[in-house]
C-alpha atoms as a PDB file:
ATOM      1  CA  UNK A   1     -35.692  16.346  13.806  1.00  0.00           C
ATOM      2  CA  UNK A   2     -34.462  15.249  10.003  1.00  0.00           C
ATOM      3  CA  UNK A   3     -31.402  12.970  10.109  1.00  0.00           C
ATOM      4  CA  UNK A   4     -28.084  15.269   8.907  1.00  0.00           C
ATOM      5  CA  UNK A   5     -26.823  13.904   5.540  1.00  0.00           C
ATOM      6  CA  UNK A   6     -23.321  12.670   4.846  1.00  0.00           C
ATOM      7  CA  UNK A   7     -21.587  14.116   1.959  1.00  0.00           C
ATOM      8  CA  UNK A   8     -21.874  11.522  -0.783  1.00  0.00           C
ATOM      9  CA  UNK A   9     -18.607  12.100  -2.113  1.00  0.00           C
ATOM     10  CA  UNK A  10     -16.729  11.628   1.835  1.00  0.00           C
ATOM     11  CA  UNK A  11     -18.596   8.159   2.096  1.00  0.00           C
ATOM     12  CA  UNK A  12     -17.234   6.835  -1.290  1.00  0.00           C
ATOM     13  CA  UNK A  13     -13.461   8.378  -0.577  1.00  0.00           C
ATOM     14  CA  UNK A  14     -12.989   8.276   3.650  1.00  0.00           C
ATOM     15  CA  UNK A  15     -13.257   5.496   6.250  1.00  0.00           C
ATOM     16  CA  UNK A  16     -12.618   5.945   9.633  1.00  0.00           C
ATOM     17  CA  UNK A  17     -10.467   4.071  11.920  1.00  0.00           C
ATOM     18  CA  UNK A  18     -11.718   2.595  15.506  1.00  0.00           C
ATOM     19  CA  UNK A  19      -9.079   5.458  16.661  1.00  0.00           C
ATOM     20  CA  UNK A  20     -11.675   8.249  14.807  1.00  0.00           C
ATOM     21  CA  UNK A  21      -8.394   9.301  12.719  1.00  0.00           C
ATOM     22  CA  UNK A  22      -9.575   9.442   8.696  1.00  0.00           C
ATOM     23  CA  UNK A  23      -8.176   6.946   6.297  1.00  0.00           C
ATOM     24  CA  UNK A  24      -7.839   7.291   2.693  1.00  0.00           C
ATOM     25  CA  UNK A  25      -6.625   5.890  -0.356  1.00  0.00           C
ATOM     26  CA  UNK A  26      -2.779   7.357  -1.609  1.00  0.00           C
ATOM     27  CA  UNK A  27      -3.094  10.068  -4.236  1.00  0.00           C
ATOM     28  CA  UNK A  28      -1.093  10.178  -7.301  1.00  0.00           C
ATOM     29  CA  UNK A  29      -1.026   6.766  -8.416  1.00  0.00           C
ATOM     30  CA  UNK A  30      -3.646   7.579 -10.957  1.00  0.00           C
ATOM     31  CA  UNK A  31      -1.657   7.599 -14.148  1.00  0.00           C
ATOM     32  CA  UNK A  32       1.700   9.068 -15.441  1.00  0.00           C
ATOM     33  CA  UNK A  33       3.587   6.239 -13.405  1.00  0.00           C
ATOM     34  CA  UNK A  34       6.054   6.402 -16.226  1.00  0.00           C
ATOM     35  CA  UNK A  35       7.606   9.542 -14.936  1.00  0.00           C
ATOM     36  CA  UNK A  36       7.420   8.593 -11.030  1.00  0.00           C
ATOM     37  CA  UNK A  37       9.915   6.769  -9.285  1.00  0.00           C
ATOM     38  CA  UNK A  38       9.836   3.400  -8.224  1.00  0.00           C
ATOM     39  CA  UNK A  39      10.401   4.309  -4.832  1.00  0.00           C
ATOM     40  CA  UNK A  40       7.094   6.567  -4.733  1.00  0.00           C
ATOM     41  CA  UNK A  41       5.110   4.118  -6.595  1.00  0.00           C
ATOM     42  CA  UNK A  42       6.168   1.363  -3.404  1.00  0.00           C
ATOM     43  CA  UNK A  43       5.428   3.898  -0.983  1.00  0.00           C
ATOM     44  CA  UNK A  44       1.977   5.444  -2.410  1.00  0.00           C
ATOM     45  CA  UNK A  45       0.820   2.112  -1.765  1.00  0.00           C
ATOM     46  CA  UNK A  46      -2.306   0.636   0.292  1.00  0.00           C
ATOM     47  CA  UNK A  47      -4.476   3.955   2.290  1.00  0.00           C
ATOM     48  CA  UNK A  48      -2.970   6.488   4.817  1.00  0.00           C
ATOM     49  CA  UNK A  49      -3.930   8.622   7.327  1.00  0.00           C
ATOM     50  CA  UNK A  50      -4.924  11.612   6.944  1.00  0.00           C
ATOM     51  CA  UNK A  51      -3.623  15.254   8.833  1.00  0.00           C
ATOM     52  CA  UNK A  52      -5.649  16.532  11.510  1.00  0.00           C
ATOM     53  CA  UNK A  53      -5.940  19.831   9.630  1.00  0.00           C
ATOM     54  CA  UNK A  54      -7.448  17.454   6.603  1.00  0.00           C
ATOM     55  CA  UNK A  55      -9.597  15.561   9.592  1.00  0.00           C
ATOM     56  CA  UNK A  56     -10.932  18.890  10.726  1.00  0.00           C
ATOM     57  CA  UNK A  57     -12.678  19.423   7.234  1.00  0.00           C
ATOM     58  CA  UNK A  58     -13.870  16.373   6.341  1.00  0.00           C
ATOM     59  CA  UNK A  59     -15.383  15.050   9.941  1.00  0.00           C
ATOM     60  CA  UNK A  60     -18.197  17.525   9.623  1.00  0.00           C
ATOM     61  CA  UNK A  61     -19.240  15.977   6.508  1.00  0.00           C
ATOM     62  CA  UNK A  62     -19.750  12.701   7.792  1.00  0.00           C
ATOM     63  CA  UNK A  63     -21.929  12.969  10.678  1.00  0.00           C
ATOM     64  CA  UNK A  64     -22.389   9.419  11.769  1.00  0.00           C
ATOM     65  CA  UNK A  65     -19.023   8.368  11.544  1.00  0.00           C
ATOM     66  CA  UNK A  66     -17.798   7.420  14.773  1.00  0.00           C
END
């Protein structure tokens, strides 16, 4: 039996915790910070966790992942 793949672009974005919940880095701290408010810009900080409906579609893609 082939080994399943993981989706190259879940291994470069996703880790997952010793929990199995999905981390990931904050969105919207790209650019524009100009226009966002200093509050968001402290609190977009660091990863987060993402929802279980989010968990449910990107699990499958990383097979291996514990």
């Amino acid at each position: 039996m082939p080994k399943m793949k993981t989706k190259s672009s879940c291994k470069k974005r996703f880790k997952v915790t010793a929990t199995g919940r999905i981390k990931a880095g904050q969105a919207g701290k790209r650019h524009g910070m100009i226009k966002r408010h200093k509050k968001f810009i402290r609190d977009a900080r660091g990863t987060t966790t993402l929802s279980k409906a989010d968990e449910q579609i990107i699990k499958p893609m990383m097979p291996y992942a514990r």
